[in-house]
N, C-alpha and C. Protein backbone atom coordinates (compact mmCIF):
# COMPACT_ATOMS: atom_id res chain seq x y z
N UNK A 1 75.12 -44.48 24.00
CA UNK A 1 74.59 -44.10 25.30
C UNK A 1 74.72 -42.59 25.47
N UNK A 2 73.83 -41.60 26.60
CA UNK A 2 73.85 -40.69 26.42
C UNK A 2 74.40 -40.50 27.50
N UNK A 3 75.79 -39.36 26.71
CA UNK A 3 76.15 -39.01 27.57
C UNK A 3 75.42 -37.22 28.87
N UNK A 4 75.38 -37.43 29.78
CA UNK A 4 74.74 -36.64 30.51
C UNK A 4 75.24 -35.46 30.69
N UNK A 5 76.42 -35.45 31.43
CA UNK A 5 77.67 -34.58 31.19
C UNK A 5 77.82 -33.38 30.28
N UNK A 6 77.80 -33.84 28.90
CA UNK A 6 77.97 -33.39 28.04
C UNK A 6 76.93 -32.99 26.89
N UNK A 7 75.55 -34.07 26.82
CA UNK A 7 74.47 -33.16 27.11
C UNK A 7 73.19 -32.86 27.23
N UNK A 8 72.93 -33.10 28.15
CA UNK A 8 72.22 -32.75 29.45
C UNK A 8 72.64 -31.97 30.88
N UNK A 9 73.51 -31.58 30.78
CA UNK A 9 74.43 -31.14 32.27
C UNK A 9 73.01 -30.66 33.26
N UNK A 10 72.01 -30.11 32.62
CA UNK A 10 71.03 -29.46 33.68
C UNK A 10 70.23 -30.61 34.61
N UNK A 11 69.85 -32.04 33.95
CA UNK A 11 69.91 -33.07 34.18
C UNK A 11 70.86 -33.72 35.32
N UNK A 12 72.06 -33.78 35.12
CA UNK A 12 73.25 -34.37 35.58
C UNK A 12 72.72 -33.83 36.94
N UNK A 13 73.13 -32.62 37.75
CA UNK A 13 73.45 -31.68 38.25
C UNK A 13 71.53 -31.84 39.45
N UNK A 14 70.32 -32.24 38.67
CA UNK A 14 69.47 -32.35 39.21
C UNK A 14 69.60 -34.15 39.64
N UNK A 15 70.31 -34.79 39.54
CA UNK A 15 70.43 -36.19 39.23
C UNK A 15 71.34 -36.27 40.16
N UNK A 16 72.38 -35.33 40.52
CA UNK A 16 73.43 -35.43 41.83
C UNK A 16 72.63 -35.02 42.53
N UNK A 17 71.78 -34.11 42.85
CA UNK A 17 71.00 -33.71 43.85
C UNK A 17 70.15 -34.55 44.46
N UNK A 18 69.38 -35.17 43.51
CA UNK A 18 68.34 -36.21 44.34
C UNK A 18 69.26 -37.47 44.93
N UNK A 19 70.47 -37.64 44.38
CA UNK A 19 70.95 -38.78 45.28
C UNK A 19 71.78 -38.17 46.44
N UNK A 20 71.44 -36.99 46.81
CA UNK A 20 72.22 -36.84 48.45
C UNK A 20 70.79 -37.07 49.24
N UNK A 21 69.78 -37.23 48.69
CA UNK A 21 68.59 -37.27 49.80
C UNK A 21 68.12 -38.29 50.16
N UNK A 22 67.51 -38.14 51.32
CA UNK A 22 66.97 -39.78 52.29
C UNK A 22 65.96 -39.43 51.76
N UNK A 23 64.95 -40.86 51.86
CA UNK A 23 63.64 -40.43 51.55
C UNK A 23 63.01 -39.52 52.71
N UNK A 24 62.77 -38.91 53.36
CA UNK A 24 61.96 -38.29 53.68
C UNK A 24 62.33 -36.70 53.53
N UNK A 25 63.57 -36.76 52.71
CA UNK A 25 64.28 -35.62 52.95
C UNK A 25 63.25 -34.67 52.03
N UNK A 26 63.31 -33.52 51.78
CA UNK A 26 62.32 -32.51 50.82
C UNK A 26 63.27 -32.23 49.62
N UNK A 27 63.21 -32.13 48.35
CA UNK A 27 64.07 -31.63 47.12
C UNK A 27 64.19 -30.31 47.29
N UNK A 28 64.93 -30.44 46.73
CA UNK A 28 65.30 -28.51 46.26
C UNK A 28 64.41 -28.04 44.67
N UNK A 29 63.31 -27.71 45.11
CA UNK A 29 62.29 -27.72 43.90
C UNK A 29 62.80 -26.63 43.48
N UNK A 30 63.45 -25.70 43.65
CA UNK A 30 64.04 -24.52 43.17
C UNK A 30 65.21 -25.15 42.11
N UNK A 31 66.04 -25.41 42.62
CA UNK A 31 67.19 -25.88 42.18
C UNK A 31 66.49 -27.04 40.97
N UNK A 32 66.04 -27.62 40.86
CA UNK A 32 65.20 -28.07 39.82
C UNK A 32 64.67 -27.75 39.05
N UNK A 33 63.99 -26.32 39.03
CA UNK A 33 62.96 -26.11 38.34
C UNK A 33 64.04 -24.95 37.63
N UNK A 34 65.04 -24.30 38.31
CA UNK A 34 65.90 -23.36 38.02
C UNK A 34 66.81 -24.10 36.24
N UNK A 35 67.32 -25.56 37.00
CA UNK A 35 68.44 -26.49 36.25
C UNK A 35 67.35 -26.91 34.77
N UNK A 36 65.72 -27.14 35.09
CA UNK A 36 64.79 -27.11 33.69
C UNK A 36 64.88 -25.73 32.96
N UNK A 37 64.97 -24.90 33.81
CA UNK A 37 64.67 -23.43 32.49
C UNK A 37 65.84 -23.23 32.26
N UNK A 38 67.11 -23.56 32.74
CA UNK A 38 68.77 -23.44 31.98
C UNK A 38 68.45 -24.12 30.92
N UNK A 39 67.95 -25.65 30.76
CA UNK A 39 67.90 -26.42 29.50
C UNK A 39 67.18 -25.93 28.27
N UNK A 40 65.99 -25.35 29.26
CA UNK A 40 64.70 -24.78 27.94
C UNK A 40 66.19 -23.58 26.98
N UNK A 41 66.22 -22.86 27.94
CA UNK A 41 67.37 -21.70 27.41
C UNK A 41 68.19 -22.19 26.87
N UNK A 42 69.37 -22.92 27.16
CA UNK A 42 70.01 -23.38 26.12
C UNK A 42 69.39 -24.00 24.89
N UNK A 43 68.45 -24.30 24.98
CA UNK A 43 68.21 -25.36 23.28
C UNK A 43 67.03 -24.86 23.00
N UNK A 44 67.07 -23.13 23.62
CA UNK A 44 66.29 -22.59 22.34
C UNK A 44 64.71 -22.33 22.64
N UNK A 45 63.81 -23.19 22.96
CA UNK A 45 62.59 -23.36 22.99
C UNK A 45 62.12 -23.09 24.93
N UNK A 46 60.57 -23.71 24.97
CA UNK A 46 60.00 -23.62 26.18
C UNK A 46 58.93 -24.36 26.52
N UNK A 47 58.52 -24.29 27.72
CA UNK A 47 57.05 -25.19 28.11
C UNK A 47 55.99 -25.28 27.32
N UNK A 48 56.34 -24.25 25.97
CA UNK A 48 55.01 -24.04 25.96
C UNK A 48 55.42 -24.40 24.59
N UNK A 49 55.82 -24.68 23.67
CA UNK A 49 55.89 -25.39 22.18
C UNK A 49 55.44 -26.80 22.35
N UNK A 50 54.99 -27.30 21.21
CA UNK A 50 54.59 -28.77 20.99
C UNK A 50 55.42 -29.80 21.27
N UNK A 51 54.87 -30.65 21.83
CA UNK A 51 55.59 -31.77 22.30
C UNK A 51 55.60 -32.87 21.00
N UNK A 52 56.68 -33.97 21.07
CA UNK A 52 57.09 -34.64 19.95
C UNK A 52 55.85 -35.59 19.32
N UNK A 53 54.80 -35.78 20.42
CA UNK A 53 54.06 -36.61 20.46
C UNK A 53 52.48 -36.16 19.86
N UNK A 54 52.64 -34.60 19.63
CA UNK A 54 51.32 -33.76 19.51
C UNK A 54 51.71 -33.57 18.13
N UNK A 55 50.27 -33.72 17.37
CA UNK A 55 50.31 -33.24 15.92
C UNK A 55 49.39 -31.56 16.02
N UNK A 56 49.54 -31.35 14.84
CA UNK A 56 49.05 -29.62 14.70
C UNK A 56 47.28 -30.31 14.82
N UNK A 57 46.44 -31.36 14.11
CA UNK A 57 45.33 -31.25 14.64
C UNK A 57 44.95 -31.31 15.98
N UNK A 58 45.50 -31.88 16.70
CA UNK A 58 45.51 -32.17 18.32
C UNK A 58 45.41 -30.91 19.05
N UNK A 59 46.82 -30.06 18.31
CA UNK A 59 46.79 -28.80 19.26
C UNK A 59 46.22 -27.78 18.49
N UNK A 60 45.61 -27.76 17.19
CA UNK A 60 44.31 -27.20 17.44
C UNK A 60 42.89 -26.81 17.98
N UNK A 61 42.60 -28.52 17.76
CA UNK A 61 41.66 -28.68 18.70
C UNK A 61 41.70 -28.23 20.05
N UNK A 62 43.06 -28.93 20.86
CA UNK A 62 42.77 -28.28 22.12
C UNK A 62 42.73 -26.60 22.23
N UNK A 63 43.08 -26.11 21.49
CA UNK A 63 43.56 -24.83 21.88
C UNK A 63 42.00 -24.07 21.30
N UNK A 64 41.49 -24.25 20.15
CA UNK A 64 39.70 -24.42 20.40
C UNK A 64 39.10 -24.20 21.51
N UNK A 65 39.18 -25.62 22.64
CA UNK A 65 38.69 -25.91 23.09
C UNK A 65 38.98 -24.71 24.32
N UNK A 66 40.33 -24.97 24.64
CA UNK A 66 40.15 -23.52 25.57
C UNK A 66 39.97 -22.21 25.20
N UNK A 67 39.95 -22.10 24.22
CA UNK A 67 39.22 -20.64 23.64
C UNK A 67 37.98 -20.76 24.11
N UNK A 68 36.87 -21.80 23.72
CA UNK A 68 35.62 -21.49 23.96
C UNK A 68 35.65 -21.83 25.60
N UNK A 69 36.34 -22.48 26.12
CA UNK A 69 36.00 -22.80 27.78
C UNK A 69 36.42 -21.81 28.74
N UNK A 70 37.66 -21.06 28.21
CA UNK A 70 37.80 -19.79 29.19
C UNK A 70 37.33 -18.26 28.50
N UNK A 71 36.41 -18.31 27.31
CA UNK A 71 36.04 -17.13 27.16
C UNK A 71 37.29 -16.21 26.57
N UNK A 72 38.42 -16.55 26.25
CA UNK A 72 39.43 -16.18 25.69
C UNK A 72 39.24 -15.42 24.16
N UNK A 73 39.81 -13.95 24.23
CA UNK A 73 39.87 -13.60 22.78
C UNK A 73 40.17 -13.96 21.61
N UNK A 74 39.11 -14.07 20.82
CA UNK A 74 39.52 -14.80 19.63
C UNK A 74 40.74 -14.35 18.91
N UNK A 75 40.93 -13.11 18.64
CA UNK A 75 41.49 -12.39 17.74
C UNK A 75 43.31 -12.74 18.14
N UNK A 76 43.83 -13.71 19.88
CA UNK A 76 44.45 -14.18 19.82
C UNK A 76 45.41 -15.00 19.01
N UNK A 77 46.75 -15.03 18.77
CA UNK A 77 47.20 -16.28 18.50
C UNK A 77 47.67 -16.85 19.14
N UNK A 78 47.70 -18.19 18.50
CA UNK A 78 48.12 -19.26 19.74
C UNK A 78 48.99 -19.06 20.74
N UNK A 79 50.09 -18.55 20.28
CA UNK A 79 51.47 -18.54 21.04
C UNK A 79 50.96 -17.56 22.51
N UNK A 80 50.20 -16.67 22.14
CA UNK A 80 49.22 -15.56 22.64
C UNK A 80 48.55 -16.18 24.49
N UNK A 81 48.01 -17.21 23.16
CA UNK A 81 47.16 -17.70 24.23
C UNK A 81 47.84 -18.87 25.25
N UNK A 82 48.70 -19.33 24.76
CA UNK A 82 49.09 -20.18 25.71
C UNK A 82 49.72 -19.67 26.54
N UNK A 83 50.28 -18.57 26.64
CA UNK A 83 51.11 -17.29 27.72
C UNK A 83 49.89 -16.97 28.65
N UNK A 84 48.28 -17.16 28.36
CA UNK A 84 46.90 -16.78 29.09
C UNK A 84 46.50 -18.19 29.55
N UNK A 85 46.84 -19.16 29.16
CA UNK A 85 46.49 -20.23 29.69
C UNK A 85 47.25 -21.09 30.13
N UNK A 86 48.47 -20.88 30.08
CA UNK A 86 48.94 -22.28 30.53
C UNK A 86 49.63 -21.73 32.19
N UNK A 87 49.34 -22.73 33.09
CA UNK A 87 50.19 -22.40 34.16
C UNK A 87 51.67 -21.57 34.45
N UNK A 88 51.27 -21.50 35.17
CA UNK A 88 52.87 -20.06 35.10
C UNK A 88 53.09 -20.45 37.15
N UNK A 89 54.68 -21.13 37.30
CA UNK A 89 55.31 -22.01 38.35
C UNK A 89 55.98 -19.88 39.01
N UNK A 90 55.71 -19.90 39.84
CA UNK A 90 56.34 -19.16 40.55
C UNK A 90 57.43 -19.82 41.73
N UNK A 91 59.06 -19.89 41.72
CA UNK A 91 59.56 -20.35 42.39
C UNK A 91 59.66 -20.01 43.84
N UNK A 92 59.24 -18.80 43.95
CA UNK A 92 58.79 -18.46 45.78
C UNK A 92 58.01 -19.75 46.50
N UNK A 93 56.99 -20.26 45.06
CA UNK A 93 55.76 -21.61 45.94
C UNK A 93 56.60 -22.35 46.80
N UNK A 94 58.00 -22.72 46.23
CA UNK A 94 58.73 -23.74 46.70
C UNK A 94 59.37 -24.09 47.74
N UNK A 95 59.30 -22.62 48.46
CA UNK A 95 59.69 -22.69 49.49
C UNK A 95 58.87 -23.37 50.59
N UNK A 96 59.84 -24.09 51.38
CA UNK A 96 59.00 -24.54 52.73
C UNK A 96 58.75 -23.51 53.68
N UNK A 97 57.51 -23.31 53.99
CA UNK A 97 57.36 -22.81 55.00
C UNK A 97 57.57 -23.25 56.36
């Protein structure tokens, strides 16, 4: 069994948080999104590397595909381009107004 604690702590820590809330209560999307990029940081990687489930033809293709759909420089590389395309979370959004 995995322990959480020990590792996952960024997990744990978002996992105590959602159980102090009622449902209607609002999350701390900060505190969440803060406790995901501690994890990315510790183990190295980020949003934007391949997922376990994606093979290199897959994310070729897609990455093709948004080349030709946003008019994106070819002369890019990938890593390039996904810093131009992929969403980028600003934690100010999170705030309630």
């Amino acid at each position: 069994m995995l322990n959480y604690a020990t590792n996952a702590p960024e997990y744990l820590i978002i996992v105590q948080h959602l159980k102090t809330l009622a449902y209607e209560a609002r999350p701390n999307y900060t505190l969440i999104y803060d406790q995901f990029n501690a994890a990315l940081k510790r183990l190295n990687t980020s949003f934007l590397g391949p997922m376990h489930w994606e093979d290199d033809a897959e994310i070729e293709e897609e990455l093709t595909r948004l080349k030709r759909e946003f008019k994106v420089e070819s002369h890019l590389k990938n890593y390039q381009l996904l810093y131009k395309l992929y969403p980028v979370f600003n934690p100010k959004h999170f705030v309630q107004f």
